[in-house]
C-alpha atoms as a PDB file:
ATOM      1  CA  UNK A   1       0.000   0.000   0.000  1.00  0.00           C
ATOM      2  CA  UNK A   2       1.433   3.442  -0.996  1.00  0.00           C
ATOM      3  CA  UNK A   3       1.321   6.201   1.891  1.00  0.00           C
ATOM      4  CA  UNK A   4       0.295   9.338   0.856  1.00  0.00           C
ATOM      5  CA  UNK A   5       2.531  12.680   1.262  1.00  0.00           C
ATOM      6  CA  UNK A   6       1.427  13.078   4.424  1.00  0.00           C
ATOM      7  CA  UNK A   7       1.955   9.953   6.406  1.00  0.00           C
ATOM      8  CA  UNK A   8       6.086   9.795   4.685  1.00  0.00           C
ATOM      9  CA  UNK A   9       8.100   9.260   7.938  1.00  0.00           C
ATOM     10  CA  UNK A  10      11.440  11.685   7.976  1.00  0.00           C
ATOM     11  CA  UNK A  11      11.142  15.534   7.889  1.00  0.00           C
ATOM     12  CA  UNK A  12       9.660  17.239   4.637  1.00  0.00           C
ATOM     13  CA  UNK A  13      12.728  18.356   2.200  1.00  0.00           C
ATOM     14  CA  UNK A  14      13.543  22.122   2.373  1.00  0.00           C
ATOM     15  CA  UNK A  15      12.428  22.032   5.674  1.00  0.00           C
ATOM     16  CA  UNK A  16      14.128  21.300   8.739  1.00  0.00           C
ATOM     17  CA  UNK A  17      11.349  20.579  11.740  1.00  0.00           C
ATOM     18  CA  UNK A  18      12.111  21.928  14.804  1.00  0.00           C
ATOM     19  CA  UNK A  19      11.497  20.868  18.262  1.00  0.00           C
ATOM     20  CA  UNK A  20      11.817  23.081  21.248  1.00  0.00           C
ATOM     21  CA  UNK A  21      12.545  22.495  25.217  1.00  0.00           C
ATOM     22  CA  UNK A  22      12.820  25.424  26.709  1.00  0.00           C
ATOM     23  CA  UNK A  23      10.413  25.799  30.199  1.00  0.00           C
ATOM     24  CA  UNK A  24       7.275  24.708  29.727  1.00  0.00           C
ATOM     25  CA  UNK A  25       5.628  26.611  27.059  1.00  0.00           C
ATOM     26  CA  UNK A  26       3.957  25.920  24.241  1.00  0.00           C
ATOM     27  CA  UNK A  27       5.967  27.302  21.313  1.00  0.00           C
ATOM     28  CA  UNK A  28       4.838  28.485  17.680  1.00  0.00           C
ATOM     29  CA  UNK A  29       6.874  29.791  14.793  1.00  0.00           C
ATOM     30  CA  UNK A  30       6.525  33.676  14.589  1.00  0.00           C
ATOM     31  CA  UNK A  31       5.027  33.334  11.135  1.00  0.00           C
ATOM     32  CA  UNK A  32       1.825  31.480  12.600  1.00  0.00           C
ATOM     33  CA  UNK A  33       1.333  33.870  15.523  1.00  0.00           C
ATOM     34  CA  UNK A  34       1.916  37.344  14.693  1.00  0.00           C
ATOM     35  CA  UNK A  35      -1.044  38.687  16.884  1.00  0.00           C
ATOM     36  CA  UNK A  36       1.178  37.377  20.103  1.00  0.00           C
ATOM     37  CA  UNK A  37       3.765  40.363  18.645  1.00  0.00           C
ATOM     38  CA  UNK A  38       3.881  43.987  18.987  1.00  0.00           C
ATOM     39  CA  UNK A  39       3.817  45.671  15.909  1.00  0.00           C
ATOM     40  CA  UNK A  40       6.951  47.426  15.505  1.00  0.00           C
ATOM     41  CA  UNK A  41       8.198  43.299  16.369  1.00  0.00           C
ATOM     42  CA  UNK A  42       6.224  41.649  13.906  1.00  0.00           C
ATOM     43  CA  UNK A  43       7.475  44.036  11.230  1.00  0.00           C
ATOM     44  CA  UNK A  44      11.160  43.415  11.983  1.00  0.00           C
ATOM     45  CA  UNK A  45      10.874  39.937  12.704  1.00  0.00           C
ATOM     46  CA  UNK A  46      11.690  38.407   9.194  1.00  0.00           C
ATOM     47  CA  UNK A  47      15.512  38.958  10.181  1.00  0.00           C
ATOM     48  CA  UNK A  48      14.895  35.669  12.581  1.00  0.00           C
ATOM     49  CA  UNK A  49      12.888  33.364  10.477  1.00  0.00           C
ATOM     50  CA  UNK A  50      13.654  30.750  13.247  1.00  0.00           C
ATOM     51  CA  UNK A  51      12.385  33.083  15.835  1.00  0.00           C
ATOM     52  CA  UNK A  52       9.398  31.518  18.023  1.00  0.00           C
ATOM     53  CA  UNK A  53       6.775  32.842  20.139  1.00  0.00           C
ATOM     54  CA  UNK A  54       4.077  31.489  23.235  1.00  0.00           C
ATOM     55  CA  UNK A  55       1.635  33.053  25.260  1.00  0.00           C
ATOM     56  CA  UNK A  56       2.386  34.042  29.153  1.00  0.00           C
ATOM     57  CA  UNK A  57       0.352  35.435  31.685  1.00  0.00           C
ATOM     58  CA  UNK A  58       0.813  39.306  31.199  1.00  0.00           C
ATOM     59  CA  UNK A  59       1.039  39.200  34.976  1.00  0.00           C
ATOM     60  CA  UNK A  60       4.516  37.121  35.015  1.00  0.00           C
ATOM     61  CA  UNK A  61       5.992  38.890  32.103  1.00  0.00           C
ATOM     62  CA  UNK A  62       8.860  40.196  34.561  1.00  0.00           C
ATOM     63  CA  UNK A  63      11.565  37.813  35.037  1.00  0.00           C
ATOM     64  CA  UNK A  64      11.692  37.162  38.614  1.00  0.00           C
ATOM     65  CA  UNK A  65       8.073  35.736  37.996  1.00  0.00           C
ATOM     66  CA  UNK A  66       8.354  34.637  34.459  1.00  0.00           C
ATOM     67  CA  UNK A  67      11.615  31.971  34.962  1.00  0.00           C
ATOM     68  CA  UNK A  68      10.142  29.989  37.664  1.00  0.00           C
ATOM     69  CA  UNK A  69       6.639  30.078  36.957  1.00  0.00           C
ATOM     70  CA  UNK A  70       7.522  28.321  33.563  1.00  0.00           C
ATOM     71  CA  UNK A  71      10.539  26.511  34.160  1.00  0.00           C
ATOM     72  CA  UNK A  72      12.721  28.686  31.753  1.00  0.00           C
ATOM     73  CA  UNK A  73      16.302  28.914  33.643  1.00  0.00           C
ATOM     74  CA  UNK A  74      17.061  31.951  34.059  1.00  0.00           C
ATOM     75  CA  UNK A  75      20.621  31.134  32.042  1.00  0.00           C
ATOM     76  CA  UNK A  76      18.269  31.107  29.095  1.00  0.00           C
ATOM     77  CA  UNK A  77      16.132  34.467  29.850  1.00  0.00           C
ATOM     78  CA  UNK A  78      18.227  37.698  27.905  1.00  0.00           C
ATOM     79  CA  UNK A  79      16.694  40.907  29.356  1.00  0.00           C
ATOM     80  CA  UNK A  80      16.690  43.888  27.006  1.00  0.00           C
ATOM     81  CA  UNK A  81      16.823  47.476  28.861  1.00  0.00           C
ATOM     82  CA  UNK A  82      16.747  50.606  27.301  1.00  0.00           C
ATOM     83  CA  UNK A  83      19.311  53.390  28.404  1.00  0.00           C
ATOM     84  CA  UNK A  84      20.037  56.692  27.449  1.00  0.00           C
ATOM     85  CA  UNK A  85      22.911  58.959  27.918  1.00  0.00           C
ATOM     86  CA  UNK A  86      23.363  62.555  26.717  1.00  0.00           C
ATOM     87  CA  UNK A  87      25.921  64.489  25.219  1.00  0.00           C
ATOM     88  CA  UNK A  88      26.015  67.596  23.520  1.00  0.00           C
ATOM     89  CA  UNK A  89      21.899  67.992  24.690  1.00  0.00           C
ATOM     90  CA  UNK A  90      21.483  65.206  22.545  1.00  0.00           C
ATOM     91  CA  UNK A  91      19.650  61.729  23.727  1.00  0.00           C
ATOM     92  CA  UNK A  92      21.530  58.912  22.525  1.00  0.00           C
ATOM     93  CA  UNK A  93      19.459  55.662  23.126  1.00  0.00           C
ATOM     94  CA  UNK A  94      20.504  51.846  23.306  1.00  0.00           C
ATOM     95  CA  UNK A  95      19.351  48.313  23.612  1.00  0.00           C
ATOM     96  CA  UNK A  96      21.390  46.857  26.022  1.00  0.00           C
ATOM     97  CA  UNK A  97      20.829  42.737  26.077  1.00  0.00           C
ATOM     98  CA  UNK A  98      22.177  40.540  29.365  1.00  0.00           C
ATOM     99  CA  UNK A  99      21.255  37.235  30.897  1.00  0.00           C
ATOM    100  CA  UNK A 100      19.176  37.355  33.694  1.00  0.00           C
ATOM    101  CA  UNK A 101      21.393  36.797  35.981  1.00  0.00           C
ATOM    102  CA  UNK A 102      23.838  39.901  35.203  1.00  0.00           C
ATOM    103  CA  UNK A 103      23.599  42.804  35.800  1.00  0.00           C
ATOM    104  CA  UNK A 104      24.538  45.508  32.848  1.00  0.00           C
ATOM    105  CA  UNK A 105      27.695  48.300  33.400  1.00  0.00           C
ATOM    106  CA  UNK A 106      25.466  51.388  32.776  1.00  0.00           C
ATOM    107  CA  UNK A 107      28.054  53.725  33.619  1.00  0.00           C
ATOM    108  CA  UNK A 108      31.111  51.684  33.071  1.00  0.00           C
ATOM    109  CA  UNK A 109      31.044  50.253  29.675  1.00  0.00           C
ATOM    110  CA  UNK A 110      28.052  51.235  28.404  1.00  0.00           C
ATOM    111  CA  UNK A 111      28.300  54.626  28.838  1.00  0.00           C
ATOM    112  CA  UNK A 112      31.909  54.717  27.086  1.00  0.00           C
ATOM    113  CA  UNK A 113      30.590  52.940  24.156  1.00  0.00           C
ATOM    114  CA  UNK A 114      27.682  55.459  23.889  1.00  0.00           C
ATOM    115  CA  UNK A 115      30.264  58.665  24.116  1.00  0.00           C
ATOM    116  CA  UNK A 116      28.112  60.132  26.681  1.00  0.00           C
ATOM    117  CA  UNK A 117      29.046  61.866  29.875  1.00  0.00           C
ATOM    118  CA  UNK A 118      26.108  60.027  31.635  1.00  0.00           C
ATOM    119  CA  UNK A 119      24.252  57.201  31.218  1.00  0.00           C
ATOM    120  CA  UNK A 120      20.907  55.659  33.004  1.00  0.00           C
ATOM    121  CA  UNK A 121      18.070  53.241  32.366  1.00  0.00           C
ATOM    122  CA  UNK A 122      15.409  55.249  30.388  1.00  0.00           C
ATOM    123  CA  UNK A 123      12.129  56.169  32.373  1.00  0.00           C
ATOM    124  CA  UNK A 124       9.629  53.514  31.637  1.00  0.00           C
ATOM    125  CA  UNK A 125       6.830  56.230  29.859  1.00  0.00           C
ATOM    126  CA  UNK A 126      10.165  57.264  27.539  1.00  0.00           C
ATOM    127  CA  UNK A 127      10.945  53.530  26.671  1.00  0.00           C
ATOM    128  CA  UNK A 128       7.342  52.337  25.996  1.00  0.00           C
ATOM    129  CA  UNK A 129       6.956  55.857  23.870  1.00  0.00           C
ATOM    130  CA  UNK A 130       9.718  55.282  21.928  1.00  0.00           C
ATOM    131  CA  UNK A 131       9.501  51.585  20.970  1.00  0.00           C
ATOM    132  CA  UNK A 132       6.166  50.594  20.360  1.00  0.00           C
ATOM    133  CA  UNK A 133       6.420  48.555  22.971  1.00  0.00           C
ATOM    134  CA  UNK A 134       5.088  47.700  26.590  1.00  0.00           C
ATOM    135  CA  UNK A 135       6.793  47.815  29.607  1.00  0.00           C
ATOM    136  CA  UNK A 136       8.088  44.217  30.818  1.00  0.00           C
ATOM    137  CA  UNK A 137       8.140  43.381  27.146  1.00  0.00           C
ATOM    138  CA  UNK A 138      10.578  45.521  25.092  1.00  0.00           C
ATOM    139  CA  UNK A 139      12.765  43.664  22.848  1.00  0.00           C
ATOM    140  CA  UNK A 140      15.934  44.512  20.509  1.00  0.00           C
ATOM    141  CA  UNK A 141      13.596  43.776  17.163  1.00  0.00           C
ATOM    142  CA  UNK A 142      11.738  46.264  16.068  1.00  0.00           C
ATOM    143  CA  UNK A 143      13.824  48.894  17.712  1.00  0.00           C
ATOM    144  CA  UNK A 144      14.294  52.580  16.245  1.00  0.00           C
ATOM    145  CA  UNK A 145      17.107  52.269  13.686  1.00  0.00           C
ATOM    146  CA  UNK A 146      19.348  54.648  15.017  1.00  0.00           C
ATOM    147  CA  UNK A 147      19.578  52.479  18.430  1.00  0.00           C
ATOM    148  CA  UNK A 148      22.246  50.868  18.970  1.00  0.00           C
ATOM    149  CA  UNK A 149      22.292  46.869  20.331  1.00  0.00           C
ATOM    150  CA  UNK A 150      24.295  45.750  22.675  1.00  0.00           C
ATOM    151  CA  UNK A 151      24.647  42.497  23.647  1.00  0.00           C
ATOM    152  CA  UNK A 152      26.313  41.251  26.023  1.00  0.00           C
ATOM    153  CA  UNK A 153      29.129  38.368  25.468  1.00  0.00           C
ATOM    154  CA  UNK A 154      27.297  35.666  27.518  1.00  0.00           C
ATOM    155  CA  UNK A 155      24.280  36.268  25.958  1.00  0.00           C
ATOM    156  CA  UNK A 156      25.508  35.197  22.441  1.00  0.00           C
ATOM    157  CA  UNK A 157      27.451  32.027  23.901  1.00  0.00           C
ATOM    158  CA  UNK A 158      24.020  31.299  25.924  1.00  0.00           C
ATOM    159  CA  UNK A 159      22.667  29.460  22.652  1.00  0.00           C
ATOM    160  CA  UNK A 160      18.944  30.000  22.616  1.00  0.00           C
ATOM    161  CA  UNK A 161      17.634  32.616  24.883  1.00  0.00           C
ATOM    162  CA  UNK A 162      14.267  33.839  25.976  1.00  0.00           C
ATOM    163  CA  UNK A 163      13.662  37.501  25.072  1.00  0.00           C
ATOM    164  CA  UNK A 164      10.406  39.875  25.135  1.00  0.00           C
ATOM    165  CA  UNK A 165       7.904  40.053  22.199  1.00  0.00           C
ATOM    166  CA  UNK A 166       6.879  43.823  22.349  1.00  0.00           C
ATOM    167  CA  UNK A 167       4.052  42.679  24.641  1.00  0.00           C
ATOM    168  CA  UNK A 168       3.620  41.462  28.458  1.00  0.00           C
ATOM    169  CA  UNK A 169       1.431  38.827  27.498  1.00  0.00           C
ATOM    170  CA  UNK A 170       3.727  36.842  25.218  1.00  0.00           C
ATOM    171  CA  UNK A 171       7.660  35.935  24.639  1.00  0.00           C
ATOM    172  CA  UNK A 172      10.012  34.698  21.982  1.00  0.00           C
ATOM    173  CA  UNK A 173      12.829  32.199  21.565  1.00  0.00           C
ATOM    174  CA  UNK A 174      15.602  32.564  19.095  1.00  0.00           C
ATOM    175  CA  UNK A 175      19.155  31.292  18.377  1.00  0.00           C
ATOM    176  CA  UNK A 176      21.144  34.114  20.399  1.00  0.00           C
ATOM    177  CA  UNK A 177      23.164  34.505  18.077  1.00  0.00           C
ATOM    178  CA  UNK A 178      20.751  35.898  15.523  1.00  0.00           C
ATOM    179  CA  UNK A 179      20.779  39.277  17.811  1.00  0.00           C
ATOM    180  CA  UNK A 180      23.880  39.771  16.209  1.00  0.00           C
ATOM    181  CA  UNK A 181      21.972  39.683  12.840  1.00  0.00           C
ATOM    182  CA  UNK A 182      20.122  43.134  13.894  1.00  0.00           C
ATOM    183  CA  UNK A 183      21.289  46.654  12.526  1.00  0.00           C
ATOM    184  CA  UNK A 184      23.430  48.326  14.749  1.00  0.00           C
ATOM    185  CA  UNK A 185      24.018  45.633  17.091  1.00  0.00           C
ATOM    186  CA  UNK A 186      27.392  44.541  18.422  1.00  0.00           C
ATOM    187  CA  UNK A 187      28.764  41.736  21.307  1.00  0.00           C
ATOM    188  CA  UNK A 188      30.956  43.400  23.845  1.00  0.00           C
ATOM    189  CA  UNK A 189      31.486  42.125  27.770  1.00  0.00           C
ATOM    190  CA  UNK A 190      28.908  44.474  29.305  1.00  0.00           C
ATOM    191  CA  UNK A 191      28.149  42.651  32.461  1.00  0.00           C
ATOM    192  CA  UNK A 192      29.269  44.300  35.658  1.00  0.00           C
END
């Protein structure tokens, strides 16, 4: 008896199935679930074609809630946080990306590679303003294209990582290396 196309064991040619572990979410290719994206997100996300996404409680969104409550080590969660420093009376802004567990070198490294005399998170109204984004959810795609991206060494060596989607009520996985696929970003040890 001949099987039909869709019984064939083995993955489909061209296409290379993927199964994910990370916490216990349910996980869908970004393609399939675009409404679980902000917009400025969903727009930028074609640079990650292997990006994924799954629904959270909007009320555990913040990592200290989010990690345990779905098994997601916290080794795998990348926070992105938006700082700003000033020179000149002009706002330069940045993405800065770090494991959970670190803490980012506002004014030590960060602020030297921004050229600014001083450097601090941006206030939360600012950030949500300027990206599109919500607060608890802000990710490096999708950013304004005169940001810069930082990311942080141990992020990119972390393999996949957990990031935000542009909304509380949803996150993404991705290879964490494919941050370095975004314009204007760059790996540098930014962990203090």
């Amino acid at each position: 008896m001949r099987r039909s196309f869709l019984e064939r064991p083995g993955p489909i040619r061209g296409y290379a199935a993927r199964v994910t572990n990370v916490g216990t979410l349910t996980w869908k290719p970004v393609q399939e679930a675009s409404d679980l994206l902000a917009s400025p997100v969903a727009k930028a996300v074609a640079i990650i074609p292997s990006a994924q996404v799954a629904e959270i409680d909007p009320d555990l969104a913040d990592t200290a809630a989010f990690c345990p409550a779905y098994h997601v080590p916290a080794q795998q969660s990348a926070n992105c946080v938006v700082v700003v420093g000033r020179r000149g009376g002009q706002a330069r802004y940045a993405a800065v990306m770090v494991l959970a567990t670190m803490r980012a070198d506002v004014n030590g490294v960060i602020r030297r590679e921004l050229d600014v005399r001083k450097c601090s998170f941006a206030p939360m109204e600012e950030a949500v303003a300027l990206t599109g984004m919500e607060y608890g959810g802000i990710t490096p795609i999708g950013l304004p294209s005169d940001w810069e991206i930082l990311v942080d060494k141990a992020v990119v060596a972390a393999g996949e990582v957990v990031v935000g989607s542009g909304l509380r009520r949803s996150k993404m996985l991705l290879p964490a290396t494919a941050l370095l696929d975004l314009p204007s970003a760059r790996r540098l040890s930014l962990a203090a």
